[in-house]
Protein backbone atom coordinates (compact mmCIF):
# COMPACT_ATOMS: atom_id res chain seq x y z
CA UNK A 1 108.58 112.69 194.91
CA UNK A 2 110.47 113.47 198.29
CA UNK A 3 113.61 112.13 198.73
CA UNK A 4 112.74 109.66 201.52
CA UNK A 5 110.51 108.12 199.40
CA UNK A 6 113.34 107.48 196.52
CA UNK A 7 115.26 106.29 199.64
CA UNK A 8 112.79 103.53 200.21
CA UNK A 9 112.39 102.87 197.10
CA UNK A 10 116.28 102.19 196.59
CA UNK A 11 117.03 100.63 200.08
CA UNK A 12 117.62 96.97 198.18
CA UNK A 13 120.71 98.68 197.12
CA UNK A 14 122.07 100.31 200.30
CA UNK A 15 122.92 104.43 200.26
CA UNK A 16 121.85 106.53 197.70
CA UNK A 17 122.56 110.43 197.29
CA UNK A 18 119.86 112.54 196.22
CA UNK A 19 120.65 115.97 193.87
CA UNK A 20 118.85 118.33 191.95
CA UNK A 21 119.50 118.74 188.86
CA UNK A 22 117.84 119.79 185.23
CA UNK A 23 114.23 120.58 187.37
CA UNK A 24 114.68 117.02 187.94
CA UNK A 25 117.07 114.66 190.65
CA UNK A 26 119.88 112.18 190.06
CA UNK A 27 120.05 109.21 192.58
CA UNK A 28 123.49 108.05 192.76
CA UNK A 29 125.23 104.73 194.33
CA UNK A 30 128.86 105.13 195.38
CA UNK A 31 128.88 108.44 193.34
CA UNK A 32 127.79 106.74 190.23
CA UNK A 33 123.79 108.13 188.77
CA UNK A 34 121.86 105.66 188.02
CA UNK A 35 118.82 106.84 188.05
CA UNK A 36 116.44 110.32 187.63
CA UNK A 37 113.56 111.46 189.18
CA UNK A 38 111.45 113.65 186.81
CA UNK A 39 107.80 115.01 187.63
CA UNK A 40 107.64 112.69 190.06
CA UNK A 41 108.47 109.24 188.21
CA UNK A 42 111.55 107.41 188.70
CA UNK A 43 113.67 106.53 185.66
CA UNK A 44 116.65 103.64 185.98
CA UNK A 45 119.18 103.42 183.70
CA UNK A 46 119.66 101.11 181.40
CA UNK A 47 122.20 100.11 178.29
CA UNK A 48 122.54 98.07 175.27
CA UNK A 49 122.30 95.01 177.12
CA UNK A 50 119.57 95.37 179.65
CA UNK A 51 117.38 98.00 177.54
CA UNK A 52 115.78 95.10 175.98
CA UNK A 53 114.70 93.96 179.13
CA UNK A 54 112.82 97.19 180.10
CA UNK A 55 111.27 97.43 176.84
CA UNK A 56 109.68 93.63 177.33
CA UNK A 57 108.56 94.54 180.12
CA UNK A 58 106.43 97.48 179.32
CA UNK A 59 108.85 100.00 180.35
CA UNK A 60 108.89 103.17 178.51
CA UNK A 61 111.84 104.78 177.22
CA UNK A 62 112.40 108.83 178.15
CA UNK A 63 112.44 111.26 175.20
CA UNK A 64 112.42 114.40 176.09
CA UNK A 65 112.48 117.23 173.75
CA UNK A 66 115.72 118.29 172.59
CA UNK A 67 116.64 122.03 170.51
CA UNK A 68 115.20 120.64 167.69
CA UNK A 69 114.32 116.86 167.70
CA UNK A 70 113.11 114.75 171.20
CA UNK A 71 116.23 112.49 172.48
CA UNK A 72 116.26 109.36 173.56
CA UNK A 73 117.99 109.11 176.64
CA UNK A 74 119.24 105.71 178.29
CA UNK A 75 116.71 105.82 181.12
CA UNK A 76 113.40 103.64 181.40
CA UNK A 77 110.43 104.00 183.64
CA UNK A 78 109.75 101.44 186.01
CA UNK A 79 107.48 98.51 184.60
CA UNK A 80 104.04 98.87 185.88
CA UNK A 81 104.85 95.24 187.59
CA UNK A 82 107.35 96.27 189.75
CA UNK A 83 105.78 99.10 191.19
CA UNK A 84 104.19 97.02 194.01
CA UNK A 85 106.41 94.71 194.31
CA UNK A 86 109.45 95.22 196.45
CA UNK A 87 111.29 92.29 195.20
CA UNK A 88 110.76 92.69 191.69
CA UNK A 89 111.66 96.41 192.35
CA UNK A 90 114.77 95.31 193.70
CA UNK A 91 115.54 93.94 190.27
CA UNK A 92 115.09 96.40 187.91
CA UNK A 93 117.26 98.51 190.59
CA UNK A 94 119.74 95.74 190.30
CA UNK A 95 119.92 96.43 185.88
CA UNK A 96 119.93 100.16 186.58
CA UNK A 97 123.19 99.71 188.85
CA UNK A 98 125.14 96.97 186.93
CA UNK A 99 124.34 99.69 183.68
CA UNK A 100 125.36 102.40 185.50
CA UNK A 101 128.64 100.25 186.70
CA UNK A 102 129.03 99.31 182.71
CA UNK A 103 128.50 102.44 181.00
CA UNK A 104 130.45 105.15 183.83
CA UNK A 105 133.16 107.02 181.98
């Protein structure tokens, strides 16, 4: 996905910066990730408190491979719902910031 897409896609929230990273990019707000891009689907971060809230929604957790078992890693597709939707969009960019905000070391 080019980065002026992800742009777009993340305007609700004001200025994001875009960097590579694993084969993969990191979107960032105020210097904070909160999100990946990986083979072309966005993932937004999520936590103990709003993971629930993906997961009803149909979102799917990522789990990639790791050395010798897959890892789950805090980040959730988008749910299919949202994808159209610019306002709903807006929301599930909303959890993926206030997660990132909570969970920042």
């Amino acid at each position: 996905m080019d980065n002026e897409r992800i742009r777009e896609m993340f305007d609700s929230l004001g200025e994001v910066a875009i960097k590579r990273m694993f084969g993969g990019k990191g979107i960032y707000h105020q210097g904070i990730i909160l999100a990946l891009e990986v083979s072309g689907e966005i993932l937004l971060k999520a936590d103990a408190e709003s993971a629930p809230r993906f997961a009803a929604a149909g979102a799917s957790q990522w789990i990639p491979d790791g050395k010798t078992k897959p890892v789950a890693m805090p980040y959730w597709s988008i749910p299919e719902a949202a994808q159209d939707d610019p306002e709903d969009l807006a929301t599930w960019i909303g959890l993926a910031w206030e997660a990132a905000l909570r969970t920042r070391k």
